[in-house]
PDB file of N, CA and C in Angstrom:
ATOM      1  N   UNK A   1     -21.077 -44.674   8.500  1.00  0.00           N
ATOM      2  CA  UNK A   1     -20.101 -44.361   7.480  1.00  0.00           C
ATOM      3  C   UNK A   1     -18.757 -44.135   8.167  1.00  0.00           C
ATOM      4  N   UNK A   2     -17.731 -45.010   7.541  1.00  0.00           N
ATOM      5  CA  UNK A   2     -16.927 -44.474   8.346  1.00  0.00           C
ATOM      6  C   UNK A   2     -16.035 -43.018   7.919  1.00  0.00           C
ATOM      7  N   UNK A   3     -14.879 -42.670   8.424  1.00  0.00           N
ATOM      8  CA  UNK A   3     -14.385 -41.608   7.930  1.00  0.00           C
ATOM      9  C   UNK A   3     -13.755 -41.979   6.779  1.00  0.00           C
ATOM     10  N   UNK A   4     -13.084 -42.774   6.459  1.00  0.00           N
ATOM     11  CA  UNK A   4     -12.176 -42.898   5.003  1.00  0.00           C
ATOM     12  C   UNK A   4     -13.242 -42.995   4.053  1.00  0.00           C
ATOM     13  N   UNK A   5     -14.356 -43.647   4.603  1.00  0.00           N
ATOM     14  CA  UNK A   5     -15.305 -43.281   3.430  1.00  0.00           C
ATOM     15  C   UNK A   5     -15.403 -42.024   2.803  1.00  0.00           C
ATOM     16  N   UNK A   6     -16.033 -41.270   4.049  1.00  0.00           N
ATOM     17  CA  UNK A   6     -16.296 -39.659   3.887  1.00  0.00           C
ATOM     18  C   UNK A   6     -15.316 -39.420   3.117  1.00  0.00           C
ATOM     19  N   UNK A   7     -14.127 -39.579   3.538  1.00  0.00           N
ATOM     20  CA  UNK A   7     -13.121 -39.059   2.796  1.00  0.00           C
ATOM     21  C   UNK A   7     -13.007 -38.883   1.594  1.00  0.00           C
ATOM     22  N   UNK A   8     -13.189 -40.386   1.311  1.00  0.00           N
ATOM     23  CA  UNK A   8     -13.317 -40.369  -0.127  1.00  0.00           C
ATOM     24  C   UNK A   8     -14.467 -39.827  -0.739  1.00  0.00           C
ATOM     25  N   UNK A   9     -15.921 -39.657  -0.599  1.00  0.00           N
ATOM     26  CA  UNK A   9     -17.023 -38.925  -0.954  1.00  0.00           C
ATOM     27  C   UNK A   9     -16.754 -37.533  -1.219  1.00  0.00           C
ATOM     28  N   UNK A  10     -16.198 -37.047  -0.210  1.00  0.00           N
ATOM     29  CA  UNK A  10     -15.382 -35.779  -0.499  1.00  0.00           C
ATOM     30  C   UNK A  10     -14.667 -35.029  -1.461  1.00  0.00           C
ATOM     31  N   UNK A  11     -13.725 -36.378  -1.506  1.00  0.00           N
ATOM     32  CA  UNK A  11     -12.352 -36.575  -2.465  1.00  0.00           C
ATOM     33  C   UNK A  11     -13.348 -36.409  -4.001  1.00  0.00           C
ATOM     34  N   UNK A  12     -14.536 -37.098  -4.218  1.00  0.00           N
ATOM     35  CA  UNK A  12     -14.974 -37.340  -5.527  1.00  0.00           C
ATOM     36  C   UNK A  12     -16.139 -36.122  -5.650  1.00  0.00           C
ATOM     37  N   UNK A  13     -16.242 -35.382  -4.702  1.00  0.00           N
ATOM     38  CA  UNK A  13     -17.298 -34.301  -5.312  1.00  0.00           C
ATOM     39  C   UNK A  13     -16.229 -33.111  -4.982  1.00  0.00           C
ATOM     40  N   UNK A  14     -15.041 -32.747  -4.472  1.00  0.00           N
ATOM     41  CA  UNK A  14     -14.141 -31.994  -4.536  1.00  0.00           C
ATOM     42  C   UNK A  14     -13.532 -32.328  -6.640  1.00  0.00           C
ATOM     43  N   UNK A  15     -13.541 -33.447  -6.895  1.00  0.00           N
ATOM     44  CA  UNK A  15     -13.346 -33.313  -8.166  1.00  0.00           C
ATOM     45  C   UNK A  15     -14.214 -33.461  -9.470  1.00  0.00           C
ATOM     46  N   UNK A  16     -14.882 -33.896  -9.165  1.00  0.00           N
ATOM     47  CA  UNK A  16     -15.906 -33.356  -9.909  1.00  0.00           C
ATOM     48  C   UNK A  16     -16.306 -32.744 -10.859  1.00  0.00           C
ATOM     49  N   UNK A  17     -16.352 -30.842 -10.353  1.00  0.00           N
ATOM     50  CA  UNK A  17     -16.678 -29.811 -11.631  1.00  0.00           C
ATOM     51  C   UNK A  17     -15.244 -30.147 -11.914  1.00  0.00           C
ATOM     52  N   UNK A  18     -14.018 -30.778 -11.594  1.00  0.00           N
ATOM     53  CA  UNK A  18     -13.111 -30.566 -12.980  1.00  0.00           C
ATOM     54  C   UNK A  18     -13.280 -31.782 -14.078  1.00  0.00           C
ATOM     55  N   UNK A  19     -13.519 -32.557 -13.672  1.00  0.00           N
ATOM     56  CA  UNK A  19     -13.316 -33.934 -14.606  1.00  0.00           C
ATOM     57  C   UNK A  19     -14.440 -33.808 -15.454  1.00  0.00           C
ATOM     58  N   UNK A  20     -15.660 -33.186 -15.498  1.00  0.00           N
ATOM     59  CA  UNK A  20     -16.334 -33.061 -16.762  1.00  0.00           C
ATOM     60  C   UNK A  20     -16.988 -31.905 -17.522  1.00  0.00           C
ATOM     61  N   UNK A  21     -17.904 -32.163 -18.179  1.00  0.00           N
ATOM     62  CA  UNK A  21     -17.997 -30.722 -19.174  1.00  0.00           C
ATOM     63  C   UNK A  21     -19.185 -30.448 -19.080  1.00  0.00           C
ATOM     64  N   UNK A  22     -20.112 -31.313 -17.845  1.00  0.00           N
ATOM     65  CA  UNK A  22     -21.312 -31.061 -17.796  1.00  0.00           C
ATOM     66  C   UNK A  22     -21.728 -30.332 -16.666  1.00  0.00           C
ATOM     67  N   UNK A  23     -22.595 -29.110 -16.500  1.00  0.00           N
ATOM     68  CA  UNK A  23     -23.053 -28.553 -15.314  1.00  0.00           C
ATOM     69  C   UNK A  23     -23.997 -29.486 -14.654  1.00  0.00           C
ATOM     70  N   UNK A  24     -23.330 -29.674 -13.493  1.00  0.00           N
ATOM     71  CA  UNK A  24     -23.730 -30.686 -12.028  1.00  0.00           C
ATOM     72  C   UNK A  24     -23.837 -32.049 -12.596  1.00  0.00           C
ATOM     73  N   UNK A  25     -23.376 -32.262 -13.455  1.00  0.00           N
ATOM     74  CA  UNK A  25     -23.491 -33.521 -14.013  1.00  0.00           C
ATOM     75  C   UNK A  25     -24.731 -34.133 -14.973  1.00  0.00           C
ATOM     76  N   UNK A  26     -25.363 -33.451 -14.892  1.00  0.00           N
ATOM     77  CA  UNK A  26     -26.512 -33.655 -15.756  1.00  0.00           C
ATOM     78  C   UNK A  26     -26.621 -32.371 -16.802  1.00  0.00           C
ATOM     79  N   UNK A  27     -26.244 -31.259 -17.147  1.00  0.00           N
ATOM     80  CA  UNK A  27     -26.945 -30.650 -18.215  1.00  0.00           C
ATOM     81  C   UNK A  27     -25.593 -30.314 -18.882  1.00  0.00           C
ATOM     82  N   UNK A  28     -25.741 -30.712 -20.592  1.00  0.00           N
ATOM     83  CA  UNK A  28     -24.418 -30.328 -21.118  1.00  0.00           C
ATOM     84  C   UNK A  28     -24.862 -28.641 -21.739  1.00  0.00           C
ATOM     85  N   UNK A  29     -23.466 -28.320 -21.257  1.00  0.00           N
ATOM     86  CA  UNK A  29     -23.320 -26.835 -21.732  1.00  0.00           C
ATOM     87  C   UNK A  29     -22.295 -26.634 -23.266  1.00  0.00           C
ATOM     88  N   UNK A  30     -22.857 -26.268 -24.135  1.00  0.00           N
ATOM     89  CA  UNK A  30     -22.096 -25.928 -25.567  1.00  0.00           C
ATOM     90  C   UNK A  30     -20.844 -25.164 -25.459  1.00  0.00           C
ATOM     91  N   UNK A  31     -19.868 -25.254 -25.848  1.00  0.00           N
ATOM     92  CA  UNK A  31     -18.880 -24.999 -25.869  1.00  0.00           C
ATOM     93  C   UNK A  31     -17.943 -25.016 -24.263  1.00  0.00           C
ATOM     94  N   UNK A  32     -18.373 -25.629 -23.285  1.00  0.00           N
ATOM     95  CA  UNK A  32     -17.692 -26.476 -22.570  1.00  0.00           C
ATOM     96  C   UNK A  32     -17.933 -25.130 -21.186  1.00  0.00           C
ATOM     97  N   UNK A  33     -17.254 -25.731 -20.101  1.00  0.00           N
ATOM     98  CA  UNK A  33     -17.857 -24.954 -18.810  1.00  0.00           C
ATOM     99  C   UNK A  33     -16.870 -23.967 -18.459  1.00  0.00           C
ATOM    100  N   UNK A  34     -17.116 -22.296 -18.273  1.00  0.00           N
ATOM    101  CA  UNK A  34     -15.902 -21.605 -17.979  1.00  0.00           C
ATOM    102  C   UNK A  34     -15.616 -22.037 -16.351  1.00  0.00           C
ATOM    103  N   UNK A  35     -14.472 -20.800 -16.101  1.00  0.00           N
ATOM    104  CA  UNK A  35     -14.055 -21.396 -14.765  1.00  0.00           C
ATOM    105  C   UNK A  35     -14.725 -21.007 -13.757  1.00  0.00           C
ATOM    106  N   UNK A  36     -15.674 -19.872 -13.746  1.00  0.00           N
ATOM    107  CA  UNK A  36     -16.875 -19.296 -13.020  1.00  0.00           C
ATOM    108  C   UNK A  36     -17.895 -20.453 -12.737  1.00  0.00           C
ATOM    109  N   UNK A  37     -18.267 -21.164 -13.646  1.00  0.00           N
ATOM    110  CA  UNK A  37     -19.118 -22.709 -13.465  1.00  0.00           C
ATOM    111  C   UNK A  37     -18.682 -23.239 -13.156  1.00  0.00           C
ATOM    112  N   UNK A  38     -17.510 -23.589 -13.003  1.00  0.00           N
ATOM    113  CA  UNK A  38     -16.838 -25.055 -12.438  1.00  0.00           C
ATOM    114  C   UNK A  38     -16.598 -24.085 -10.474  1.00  0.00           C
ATOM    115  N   UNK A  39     -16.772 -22.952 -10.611  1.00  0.00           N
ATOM    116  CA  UNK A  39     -16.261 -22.984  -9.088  1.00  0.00           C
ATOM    117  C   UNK A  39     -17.598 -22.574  -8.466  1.00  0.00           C
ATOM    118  N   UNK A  40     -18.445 -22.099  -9.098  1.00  0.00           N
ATOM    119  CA  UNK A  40     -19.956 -22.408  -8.606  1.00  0.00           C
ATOM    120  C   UNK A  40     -20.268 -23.797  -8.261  1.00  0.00           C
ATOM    121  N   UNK A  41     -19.983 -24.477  -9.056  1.00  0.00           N
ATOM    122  CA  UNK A  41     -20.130 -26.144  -8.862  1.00  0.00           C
ATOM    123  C   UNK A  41     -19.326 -26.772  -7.717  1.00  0.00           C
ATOM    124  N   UNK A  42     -18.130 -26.013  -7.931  1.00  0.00           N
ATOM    125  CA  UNK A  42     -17.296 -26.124  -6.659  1.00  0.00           C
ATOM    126  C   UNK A  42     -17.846 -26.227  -5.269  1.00  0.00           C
ATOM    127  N   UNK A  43     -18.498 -24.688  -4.726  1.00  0.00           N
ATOM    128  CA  UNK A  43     -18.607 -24.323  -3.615  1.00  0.00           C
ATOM    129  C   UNK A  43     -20.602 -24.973  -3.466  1.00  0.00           C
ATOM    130  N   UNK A  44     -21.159 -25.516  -4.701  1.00  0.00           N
ATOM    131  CA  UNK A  44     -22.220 -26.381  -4.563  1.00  0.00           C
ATOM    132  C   UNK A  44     -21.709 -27.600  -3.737  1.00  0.00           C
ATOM    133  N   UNK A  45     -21.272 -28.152  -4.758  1.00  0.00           N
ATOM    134  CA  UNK A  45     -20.690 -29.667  -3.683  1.00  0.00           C
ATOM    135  C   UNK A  45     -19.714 -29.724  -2.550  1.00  0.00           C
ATOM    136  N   UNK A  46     -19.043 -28.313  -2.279  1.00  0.00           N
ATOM    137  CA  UNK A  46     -18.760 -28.571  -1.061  1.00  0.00           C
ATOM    138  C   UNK A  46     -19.968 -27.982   0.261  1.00  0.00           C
ATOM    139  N   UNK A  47     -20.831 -27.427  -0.436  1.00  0.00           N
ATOM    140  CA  UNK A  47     -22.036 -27.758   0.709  1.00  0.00           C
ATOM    141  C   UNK A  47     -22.987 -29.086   0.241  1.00  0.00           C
ATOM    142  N   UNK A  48     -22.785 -29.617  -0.512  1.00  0.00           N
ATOM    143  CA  UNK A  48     -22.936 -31.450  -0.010  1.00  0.00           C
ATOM    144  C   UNK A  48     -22.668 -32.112   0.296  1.00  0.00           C
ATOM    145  N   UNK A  49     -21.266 -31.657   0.072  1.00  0.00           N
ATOM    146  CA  UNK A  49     -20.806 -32.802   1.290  1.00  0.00           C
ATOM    147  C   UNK A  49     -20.478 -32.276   2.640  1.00  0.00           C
ATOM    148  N   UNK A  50     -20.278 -30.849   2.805  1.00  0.00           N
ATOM    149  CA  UNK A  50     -20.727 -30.427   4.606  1.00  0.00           C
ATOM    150  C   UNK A  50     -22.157 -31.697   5.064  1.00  0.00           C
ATOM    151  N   UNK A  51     -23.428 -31.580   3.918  1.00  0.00           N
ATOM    152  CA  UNK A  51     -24.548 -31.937   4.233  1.00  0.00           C
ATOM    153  C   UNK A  51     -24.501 -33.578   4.545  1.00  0.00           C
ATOM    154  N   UNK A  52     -23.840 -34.096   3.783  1.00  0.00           N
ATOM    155  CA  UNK A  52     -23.507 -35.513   4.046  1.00  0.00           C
ATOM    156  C   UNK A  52     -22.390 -35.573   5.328  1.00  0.00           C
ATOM    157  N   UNK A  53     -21.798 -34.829   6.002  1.00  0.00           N
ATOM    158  CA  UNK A  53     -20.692 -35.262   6.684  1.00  0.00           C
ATOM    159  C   UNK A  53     -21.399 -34.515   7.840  1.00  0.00           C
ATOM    160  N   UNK A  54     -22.621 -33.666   8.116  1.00  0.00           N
ATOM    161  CA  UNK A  54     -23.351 -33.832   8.874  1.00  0.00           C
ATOM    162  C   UNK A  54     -24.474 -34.904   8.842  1.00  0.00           C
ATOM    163  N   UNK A  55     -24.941 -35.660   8.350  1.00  0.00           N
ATOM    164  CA  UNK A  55     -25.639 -36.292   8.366  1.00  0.00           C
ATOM    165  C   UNK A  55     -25.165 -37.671   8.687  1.00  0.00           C
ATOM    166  N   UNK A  56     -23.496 -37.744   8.610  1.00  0.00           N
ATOM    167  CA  UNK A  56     -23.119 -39.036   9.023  1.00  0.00           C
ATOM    168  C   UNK A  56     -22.306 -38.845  10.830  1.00  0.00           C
ATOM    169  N   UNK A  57     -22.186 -37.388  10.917  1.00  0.00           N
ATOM    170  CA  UNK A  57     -21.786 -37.380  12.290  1.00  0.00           C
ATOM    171  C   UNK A  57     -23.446 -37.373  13.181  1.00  0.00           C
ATOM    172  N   UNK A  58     -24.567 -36.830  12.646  1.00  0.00           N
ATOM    173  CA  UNK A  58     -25.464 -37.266  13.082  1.00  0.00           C
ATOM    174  C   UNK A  58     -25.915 -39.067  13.699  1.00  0.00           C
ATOM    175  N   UNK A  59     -25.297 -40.011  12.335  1.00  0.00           N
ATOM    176  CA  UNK A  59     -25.888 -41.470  12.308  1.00  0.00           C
ATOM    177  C   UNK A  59     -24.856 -41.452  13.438  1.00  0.00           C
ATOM    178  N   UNK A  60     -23.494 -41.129  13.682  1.00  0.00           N
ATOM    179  CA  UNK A  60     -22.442 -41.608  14.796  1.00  0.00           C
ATOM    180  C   UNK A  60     -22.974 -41.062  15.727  1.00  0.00           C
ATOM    181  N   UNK A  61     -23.053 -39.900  15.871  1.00  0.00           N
ATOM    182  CA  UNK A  61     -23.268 -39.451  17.283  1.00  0.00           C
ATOM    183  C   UNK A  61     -24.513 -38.868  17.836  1.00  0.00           C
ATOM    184  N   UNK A  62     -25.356 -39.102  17.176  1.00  0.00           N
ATOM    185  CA  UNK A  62     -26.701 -38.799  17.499  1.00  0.00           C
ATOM    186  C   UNK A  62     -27.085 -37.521  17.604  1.00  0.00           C
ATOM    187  N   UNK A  63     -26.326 -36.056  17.833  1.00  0.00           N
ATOM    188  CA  UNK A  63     -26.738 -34.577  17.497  1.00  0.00           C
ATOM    189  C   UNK A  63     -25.536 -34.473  16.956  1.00  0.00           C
ATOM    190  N   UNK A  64     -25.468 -33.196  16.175  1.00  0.00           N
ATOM    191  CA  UNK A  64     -24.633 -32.093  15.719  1.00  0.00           C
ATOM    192  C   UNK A  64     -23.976 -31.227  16.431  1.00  0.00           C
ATOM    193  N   UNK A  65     -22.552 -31.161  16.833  1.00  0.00           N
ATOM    194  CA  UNK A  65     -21.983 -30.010  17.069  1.00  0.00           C
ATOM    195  C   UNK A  65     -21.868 -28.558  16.405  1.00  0.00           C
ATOM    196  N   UNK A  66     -22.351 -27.634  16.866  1.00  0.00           N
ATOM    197  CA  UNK A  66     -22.506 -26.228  16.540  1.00  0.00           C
ATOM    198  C   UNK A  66     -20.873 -25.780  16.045  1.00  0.00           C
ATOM    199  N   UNK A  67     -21.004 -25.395  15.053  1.00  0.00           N
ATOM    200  CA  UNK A  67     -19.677 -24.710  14.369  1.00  0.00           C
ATOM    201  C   UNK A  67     -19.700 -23.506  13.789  1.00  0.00           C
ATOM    202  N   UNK A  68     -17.983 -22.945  14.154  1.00  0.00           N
ATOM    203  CA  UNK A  68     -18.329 -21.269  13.784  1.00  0.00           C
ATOM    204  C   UNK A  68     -17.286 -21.235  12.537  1.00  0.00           C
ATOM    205  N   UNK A  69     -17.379 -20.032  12.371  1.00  0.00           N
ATOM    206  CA  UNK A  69     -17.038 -20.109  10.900  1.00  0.00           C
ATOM    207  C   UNK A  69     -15.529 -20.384  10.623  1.00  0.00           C
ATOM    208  N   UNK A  70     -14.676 -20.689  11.784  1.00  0.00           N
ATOM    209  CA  UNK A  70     -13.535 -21.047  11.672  1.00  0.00           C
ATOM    210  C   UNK A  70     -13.463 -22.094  11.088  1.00  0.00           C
ATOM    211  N   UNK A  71     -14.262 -23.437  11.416  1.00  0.00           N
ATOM    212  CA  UNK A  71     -14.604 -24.594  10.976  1.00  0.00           C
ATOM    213  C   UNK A  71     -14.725 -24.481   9.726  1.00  0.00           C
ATOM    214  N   UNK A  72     -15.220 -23.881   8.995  1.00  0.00           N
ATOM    215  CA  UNK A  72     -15.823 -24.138   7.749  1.00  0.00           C
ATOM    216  C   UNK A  72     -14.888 -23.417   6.783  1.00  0.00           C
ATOM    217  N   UNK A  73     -14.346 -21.913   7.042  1.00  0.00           N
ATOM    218  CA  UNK A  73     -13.033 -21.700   6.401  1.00  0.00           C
ATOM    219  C   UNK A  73     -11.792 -22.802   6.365  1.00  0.00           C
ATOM    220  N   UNK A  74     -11.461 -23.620   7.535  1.00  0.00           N
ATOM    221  CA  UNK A  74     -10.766 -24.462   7.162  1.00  0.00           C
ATOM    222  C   UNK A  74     -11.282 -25.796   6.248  1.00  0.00           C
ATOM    223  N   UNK A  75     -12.628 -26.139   7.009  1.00  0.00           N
ATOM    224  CA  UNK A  75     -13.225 -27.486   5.560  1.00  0.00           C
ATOM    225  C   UNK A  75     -12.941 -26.831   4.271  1.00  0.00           C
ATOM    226  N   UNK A  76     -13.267 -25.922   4.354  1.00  0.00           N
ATOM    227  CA  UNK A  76     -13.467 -24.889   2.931  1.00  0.00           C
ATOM    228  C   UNK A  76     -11.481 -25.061   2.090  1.00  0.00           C
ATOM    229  N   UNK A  77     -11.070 -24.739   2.624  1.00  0.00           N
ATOM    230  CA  UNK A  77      -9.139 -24.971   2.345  1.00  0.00           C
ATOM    231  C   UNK A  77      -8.921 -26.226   2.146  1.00  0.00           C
ATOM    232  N   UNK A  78      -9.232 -27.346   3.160  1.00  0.00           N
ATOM    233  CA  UNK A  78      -9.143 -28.810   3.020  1.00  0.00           C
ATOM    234  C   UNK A  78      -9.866 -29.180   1.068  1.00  0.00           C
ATOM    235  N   UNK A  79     -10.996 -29.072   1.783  1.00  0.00           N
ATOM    236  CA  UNK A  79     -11.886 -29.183   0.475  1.00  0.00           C
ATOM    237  C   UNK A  79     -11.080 -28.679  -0.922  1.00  0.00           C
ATOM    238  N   UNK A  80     -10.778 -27.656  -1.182  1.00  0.00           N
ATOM    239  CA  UNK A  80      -9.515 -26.947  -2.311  1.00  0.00           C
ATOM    240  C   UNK A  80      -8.869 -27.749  -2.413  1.00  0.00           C
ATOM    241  N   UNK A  81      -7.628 -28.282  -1.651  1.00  0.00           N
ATOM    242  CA  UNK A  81      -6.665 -28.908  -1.608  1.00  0.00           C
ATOM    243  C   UNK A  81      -6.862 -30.476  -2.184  1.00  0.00           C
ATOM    244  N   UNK A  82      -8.257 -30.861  -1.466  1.00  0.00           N
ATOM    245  CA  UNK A  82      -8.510 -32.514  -2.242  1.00  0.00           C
ATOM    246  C   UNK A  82      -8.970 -31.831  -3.754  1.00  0.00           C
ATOM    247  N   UNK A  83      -9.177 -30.836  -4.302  1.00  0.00           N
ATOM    248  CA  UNK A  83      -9.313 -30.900  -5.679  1.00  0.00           C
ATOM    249  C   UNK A  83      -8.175 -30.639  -6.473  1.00  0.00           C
ATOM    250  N   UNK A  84      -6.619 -30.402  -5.674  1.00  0.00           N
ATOM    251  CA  UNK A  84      -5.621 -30.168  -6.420  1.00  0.00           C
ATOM    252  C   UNK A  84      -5.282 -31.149  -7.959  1.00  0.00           C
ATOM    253  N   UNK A  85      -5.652 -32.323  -7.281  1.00  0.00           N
ATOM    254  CA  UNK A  85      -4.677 -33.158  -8.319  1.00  0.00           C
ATOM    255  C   UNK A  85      -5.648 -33.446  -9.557  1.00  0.00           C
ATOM    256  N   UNK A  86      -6.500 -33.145  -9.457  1.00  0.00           N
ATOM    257  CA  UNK A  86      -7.755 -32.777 -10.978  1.00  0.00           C
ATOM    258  C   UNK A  86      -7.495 -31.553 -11.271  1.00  0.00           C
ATOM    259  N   UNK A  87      -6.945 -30.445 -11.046  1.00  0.00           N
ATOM    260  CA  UNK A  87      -7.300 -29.486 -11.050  1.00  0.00           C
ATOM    261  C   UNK A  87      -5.870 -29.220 -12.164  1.00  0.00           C
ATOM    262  N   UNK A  88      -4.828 -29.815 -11.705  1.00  0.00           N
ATOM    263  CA  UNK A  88      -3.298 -30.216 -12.094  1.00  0.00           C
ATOM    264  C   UNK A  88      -3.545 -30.614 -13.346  1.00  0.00           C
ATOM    265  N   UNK A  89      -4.195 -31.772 -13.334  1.00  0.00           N
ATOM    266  CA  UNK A  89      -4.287 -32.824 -14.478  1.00  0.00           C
ATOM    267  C   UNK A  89      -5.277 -31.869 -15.692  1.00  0.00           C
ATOM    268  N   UNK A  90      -6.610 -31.123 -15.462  1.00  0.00           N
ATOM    269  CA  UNK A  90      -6.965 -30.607 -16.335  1.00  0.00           C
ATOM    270  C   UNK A  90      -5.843 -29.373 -17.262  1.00  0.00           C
ATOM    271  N   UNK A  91      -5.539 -28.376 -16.106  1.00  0.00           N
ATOM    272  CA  UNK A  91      -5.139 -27.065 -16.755  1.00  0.00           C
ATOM    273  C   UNK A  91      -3.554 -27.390 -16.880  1.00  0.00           C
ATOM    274  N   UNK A  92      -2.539 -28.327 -16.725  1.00  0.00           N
ATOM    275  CA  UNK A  92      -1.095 -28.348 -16.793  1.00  0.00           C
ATOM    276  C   UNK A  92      -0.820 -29.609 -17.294  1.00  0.00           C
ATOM    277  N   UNK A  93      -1.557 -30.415 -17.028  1.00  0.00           N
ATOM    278  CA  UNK A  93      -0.935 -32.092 -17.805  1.00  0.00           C
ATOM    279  C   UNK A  93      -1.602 -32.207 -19.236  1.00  0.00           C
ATOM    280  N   UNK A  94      -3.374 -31.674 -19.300  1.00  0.00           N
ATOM    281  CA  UNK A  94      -3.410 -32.108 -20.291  1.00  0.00           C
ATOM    282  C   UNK A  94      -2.931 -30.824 -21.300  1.00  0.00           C
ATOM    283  N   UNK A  95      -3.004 -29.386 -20.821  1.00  0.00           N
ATOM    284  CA  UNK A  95      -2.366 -28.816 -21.503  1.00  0.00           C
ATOM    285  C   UNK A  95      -0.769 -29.095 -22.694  1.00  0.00           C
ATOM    286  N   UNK A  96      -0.535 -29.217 -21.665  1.00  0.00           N
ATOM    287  CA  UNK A  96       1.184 -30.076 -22.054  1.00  0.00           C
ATOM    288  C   UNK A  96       1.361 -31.474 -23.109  1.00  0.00           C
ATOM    289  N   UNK A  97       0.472 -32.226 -23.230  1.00  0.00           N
ATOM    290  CA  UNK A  97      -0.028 -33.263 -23.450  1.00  0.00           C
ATOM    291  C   UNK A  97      -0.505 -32.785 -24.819  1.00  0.00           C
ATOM    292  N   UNK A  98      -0.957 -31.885 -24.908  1.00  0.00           N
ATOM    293  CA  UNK A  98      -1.882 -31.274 -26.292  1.00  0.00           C
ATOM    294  C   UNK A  98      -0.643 -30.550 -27.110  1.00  0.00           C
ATOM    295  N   UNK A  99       0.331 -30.237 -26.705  1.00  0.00           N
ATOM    296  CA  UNK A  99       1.312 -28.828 -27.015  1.00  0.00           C
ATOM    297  C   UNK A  99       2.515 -30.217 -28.016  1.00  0.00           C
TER     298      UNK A  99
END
């Protein structure tokens, strides 16, 4: 895999809990998902894709480098940041859009 892939895998489960109304994508919830579910869902898929982006530095490099939690507070910020522009578009564009 290469990295722009990852990237993008990233990019699409960083957005994700915003773009729909279903918990994890499969179960619809009645009257739509608060923001407590969508950031549960959040910090779900960003340990899938930690799990996938170890599993593809595995296929490259054959073991895993050991990481401390500095690492992962910053994936963790990165990760936020690729969900900005869904995050924009739900609570300020379409707001605005509706008004």
């Amino acid at each position: 895999m290469s990295p722009l892939v990852l990237i993008a895998v990233v990019f699409v489960f960083a957005n994700i809990p915003w773009l729909t109304e279903r918990f994890f994508i499969a179960f619809a919830i009645s009257g739509g998902k608060s923001v407590l579910l969508r950031l549960v869902e959040l910090l779900s898929f960003y340990v899938l894709s930690l799990i996938v982006a170890t599993m593809a530095e595995m296929q490259f490099s054959g073991d895993v480098h050991v990481q401390q939690w500095e690492f992962f507070w910053s994936t963790f910020c990165a990760y936020l940041v690729l969900s900005v522009p869904v995050v924009v578009y739900r609570y300020q564009w379409l707001s605005l859009s509706r008004k």
